[in-house]
C-alpha atoms as a PDB file:
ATOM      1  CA  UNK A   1      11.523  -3.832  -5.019  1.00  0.00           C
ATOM      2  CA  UNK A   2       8.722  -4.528  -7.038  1.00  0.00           C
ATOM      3  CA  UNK A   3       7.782  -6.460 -10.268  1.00  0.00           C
ATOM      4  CA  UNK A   4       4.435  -5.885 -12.433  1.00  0.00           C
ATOM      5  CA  UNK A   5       2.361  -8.811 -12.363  1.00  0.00           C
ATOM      6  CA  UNK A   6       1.264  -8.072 -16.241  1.00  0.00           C
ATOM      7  CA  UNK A   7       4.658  -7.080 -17.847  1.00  0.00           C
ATOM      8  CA  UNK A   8       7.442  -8.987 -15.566  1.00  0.00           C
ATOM      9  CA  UNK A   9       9.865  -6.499 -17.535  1.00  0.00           C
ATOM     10  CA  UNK A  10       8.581  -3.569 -15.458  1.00  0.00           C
ATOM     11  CA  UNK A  11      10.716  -2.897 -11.867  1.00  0.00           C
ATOM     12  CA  UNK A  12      10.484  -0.835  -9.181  1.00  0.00           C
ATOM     13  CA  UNK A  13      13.625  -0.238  -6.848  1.00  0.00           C
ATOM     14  CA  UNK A  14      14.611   2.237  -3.969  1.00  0.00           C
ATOM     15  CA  UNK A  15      17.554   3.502  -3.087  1.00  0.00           C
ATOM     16  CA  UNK A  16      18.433   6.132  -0.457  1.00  0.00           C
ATOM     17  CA  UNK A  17      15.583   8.302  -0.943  1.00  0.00           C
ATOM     18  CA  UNK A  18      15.124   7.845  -5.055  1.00  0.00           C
ATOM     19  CA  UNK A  19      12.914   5.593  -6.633  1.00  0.00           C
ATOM     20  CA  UNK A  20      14.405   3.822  -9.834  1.00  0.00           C
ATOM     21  CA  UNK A  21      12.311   1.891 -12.801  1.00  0.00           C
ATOM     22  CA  UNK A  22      13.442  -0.767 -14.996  1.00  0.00           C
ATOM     23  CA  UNK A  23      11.561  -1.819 -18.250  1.00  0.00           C
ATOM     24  CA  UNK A  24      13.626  -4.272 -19.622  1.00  0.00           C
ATOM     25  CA  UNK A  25      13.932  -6.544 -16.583  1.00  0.00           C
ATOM     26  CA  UNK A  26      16.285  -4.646 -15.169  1.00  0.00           C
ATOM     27  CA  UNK A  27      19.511  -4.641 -17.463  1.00  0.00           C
ATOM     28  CA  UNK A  28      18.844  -0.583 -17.293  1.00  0.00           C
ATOM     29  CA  UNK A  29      17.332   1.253 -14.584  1.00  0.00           C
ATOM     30  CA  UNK A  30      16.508   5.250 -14.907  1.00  0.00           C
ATOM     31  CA  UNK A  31      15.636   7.460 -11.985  1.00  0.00           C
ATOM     32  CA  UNK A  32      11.612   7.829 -11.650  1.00  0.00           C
ATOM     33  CA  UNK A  33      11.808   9.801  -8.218  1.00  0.00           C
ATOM     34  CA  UNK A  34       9.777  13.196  -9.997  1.00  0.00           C
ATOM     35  CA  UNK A  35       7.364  14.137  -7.829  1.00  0.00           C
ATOM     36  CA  UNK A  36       8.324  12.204  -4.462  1.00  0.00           C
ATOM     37  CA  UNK A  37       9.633  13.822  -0.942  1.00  0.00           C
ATOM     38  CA  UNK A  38      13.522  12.022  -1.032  1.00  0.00           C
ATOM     39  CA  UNK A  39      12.812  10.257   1.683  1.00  0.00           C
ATOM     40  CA  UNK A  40      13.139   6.815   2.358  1.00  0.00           C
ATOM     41  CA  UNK A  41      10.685   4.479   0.209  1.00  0.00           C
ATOM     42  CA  UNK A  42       9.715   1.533   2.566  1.00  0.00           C
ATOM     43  CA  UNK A  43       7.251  -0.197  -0.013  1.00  0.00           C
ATOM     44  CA  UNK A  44       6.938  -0.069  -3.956  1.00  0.00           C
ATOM     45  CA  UNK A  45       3.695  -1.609  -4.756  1.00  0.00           C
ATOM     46  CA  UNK A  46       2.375  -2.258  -8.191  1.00  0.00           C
ATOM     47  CA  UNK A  47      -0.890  -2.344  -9.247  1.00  0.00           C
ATOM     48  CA  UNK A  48      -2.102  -5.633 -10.216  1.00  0.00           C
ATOM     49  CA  UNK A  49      -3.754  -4.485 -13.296  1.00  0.00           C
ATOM     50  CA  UNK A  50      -0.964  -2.402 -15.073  1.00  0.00           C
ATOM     51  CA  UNK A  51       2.162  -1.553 -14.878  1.00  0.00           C
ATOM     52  CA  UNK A  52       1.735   1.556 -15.190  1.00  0.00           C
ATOM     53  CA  UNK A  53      -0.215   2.384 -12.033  1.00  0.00           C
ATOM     54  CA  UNK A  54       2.091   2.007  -8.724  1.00  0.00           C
ATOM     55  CA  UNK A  55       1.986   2.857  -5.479  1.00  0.00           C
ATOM     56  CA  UNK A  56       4.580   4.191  -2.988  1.00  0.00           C
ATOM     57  CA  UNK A  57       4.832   4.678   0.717  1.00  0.00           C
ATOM     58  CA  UNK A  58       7.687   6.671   3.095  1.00  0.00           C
ATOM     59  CA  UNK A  59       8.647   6.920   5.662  1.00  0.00           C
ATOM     60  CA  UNK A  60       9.653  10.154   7.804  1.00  0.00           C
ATOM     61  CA  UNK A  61       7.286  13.416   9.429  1.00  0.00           C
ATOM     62  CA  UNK A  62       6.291  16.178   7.755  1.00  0.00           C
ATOM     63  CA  UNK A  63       5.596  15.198   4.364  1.00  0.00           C
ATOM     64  CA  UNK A  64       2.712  13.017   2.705  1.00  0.00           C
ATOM     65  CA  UNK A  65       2.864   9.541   3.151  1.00  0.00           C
ATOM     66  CA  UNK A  66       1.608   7.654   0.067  1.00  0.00           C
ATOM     67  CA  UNK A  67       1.972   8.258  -4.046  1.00  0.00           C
ATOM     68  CA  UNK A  68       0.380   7.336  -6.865  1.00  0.00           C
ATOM     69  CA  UNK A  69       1.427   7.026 -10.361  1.00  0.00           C
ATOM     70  CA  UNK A  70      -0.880   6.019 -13.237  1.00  0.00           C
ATOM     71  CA  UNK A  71       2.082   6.890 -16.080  1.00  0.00           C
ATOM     72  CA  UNK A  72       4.952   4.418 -15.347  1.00  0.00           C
ATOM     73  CA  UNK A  73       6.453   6.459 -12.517  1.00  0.00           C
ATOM     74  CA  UNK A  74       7.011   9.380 -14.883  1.00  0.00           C
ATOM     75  CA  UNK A  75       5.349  11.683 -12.180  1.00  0.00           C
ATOM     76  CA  UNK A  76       3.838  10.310  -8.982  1.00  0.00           C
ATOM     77  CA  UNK A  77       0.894  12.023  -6.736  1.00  0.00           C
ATOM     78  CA  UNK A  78       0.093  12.471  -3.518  1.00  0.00           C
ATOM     79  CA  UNK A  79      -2.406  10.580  -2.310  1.00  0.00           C
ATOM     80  CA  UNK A  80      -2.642  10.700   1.570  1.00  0.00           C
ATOM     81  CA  UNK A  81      -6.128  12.332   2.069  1.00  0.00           C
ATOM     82  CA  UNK A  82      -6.074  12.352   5.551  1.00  0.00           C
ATOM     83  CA  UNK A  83      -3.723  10.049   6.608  1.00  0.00           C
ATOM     84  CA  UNK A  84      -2.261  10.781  10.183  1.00  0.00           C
ATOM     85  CA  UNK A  85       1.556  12.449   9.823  1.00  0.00           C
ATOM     86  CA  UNK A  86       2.616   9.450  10.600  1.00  0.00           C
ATOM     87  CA  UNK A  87       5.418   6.819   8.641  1.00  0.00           C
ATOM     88  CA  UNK A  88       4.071   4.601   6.174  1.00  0.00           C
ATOM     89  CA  UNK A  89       5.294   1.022   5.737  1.00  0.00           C
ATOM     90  CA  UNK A  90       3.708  -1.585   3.764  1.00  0.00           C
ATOM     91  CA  UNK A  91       0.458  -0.761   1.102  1.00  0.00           C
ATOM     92  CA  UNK A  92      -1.686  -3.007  -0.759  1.00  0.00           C
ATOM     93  CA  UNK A  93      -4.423  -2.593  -3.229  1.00  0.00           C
ATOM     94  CA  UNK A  94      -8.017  -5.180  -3.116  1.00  0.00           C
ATOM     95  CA  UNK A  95      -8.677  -5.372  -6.918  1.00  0.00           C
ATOM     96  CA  UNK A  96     -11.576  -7.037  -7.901  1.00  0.00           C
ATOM     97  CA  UNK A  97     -11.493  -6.747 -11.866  1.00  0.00           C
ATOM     98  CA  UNK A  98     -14.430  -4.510 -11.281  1.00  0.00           C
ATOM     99  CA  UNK A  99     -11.915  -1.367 -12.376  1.00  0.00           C
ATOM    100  CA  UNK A 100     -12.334  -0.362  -8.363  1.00  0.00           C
ATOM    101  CA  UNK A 101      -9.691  -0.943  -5.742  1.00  0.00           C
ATOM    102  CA  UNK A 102      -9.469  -1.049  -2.045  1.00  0.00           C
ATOM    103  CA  UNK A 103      -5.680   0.287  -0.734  1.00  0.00           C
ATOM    104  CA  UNK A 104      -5.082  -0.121   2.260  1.00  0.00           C
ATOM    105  CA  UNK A 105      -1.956   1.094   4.338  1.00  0.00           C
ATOM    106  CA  UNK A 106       0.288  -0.172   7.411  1.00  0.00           C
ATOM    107  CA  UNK A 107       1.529   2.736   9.122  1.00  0.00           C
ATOM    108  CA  UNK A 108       3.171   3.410  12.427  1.00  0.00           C
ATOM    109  CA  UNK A 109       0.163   3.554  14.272  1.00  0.00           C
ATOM    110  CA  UNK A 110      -2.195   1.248  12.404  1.00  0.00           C
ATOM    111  CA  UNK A 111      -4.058   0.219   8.954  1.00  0.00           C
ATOM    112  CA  UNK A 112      -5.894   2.240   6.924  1.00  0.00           C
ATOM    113  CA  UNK A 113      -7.912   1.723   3.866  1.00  0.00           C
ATOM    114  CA  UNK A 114      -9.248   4.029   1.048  1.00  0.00           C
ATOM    115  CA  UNK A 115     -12.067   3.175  -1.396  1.00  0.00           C
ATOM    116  CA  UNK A 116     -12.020   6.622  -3.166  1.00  0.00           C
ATOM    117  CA  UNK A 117      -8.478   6.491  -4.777  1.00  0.00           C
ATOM    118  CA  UNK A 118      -6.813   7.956  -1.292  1.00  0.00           C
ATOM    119  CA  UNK A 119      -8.742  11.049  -1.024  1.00  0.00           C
ATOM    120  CA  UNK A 120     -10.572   9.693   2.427  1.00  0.00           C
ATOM    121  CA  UNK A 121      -8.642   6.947   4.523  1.00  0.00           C
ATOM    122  CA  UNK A 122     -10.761   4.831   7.322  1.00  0.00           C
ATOM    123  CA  UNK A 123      -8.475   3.682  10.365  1.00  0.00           C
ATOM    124  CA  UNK A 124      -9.618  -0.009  10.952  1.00  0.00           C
ATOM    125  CA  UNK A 125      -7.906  -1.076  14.101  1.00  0.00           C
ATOM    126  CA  UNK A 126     -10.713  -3.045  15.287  1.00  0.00           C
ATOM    127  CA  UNK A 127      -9.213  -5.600  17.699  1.00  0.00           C
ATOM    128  CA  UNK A 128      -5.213  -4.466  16.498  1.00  0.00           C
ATOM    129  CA  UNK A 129      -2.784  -3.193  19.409  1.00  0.00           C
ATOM    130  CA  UNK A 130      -1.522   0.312  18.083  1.00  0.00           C
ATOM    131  CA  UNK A 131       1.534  -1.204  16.927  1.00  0.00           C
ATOM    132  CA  UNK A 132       3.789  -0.357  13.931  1.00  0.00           C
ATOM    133  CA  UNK A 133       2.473  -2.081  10.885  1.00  0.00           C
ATOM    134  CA  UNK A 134       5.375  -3.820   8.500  1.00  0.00           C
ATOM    135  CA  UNK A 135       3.852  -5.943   6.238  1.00  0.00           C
ATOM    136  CA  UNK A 136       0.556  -6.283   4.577  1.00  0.00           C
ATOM    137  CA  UNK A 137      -0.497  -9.823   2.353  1.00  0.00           C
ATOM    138  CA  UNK A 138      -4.246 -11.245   1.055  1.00  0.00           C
ATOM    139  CA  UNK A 139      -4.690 -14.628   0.955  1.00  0.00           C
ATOM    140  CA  UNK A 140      -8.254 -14.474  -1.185  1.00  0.00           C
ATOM    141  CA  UNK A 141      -9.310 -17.934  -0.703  1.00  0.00           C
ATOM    142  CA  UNK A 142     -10.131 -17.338   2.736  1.00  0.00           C
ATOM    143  CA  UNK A 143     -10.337 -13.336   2.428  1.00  0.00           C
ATOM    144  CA  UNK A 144      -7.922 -13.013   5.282  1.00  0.00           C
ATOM    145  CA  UNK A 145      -5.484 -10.158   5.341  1.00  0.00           C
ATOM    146  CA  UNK A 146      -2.085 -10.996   7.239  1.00  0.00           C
ATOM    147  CA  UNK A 147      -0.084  -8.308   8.630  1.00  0.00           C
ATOM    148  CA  UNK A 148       3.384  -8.529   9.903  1.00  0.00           C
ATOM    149  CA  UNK A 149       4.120  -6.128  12.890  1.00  0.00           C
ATOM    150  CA  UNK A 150       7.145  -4.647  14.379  1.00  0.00           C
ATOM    151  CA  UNK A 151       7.583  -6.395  17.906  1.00  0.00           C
ATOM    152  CA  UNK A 152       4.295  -8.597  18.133  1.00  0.00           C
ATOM    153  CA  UNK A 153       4.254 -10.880  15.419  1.00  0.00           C
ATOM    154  CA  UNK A 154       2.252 -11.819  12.933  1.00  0.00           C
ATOM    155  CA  UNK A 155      -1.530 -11.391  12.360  1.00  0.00           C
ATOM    156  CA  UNK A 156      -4.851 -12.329  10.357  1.00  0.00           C
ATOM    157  CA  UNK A 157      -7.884 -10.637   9.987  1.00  0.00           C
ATOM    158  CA  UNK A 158     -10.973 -11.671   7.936  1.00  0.00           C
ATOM    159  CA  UNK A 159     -12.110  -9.213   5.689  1.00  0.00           C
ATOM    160  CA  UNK A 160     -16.283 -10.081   6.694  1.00  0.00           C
ATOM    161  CA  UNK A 161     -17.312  -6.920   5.223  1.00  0.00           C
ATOM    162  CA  UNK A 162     -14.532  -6.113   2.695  1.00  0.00           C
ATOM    163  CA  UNK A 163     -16.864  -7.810  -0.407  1.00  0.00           C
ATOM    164  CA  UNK A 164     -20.815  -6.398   0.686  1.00  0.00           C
ATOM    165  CA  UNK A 165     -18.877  -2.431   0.748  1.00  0.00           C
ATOM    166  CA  UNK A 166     -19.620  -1.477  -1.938  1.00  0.00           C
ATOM    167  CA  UNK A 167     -16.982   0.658  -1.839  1.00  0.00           C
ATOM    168  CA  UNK A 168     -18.825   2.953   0.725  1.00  0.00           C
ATOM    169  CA  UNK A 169     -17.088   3.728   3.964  1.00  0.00           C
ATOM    170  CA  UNK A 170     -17.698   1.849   6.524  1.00  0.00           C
ATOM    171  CA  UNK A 171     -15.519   1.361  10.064  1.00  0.00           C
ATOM    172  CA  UNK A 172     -15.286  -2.427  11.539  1.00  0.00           C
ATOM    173  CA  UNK A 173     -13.895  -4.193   8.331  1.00  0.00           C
ATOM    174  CA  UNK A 174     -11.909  -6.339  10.730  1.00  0.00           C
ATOM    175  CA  UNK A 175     -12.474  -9.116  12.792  1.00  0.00           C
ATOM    176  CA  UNK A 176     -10.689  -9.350  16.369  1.00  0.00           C
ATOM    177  CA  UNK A 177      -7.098 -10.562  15.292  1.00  0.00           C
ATOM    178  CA  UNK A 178      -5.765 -14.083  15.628  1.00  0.00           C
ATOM    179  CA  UNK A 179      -2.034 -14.097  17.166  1.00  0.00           C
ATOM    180  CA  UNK A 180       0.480 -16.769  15.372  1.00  0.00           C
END
């Protein structure tokens, strides 16, 4: 599930392979699945500067891995670039206000992140076992990204070159990991 962080009305929720929006706080939902592969969403992310734009990952071979929609789920996008066929399982978008994002993805074998709207993904598994990837969070205070994993615990990993990018390309975003 997922809630806009500008209109707390707006929800996202998955349910056996659909994908289901709410704009009333969810007192009615209506099927917003147009557009995705029916099979199992394992994150519904919402961009944190409308609710219009939102973000979904699944899970499964075969089939891109990652959506986009920028018109309230109405119709979503693929936008997997060249993401390895591999499941997705946690996304989250670095949004500066500067109306440019970072997105980066947990997948089965790693994270990835995109600067170019998901056309190009960078693996960035500097110092991270190839482990599946469950959970992805920012702290920005300390520009630390923590990532839950399935079977070795949690993570953090400082973003030193996240903010002189630029949004250009560039491998070895990470840090070695710290273990908790």
């Amino acid at each position: 599930m997922a809630i806009s962080n500008t209109n707390p009305s707006v929800l996202y929720a998955s349910s056996v392979g659909s994908l289901f929006k709410s704009t009333d706080g969810g007192v009615n939902w209506t099927n917003s699945s147009t557009g995705l592969p029916g099979r199992t969403v394992t994150t519904v992310y919402v961009h944190p500067s409308s609710s219009d734009i939102a973000f979904v990952t699944v899970s499964g071979f075969g089939t891109p891995h990652v959506y986009k929609t920028v018109n309230g789920g109405a119709s979503w996008t693929s936008i997997s670039g060249n993401l390895p066929n591999s499941p997705a399982n946690t996304f989250y978008v670095y949004y500066t206000g500067a109306n440019q994002s970072t997105y980066f993805v947990g997948t089965d074998i790693g994270i990835f992140y995109s600067q170019d709207d998901g056309a190009t993904w960078i693996e960035t598994n500097d110092g991270l076992p190839n482990i599946v990837m469950m959970h992805l969070d920012f702290q920005p205070l300390t520009n630390t990204l923590r990532v839950g994993t399935h079977g070795r615990g949690f993570m953090k990993h400082i973003l030193m070159h996240l903010l002189r990018l630029n949004y250009l390309p560039l491998p070895g975003v990470f840090k070695p990991p710290e273990l908790y």
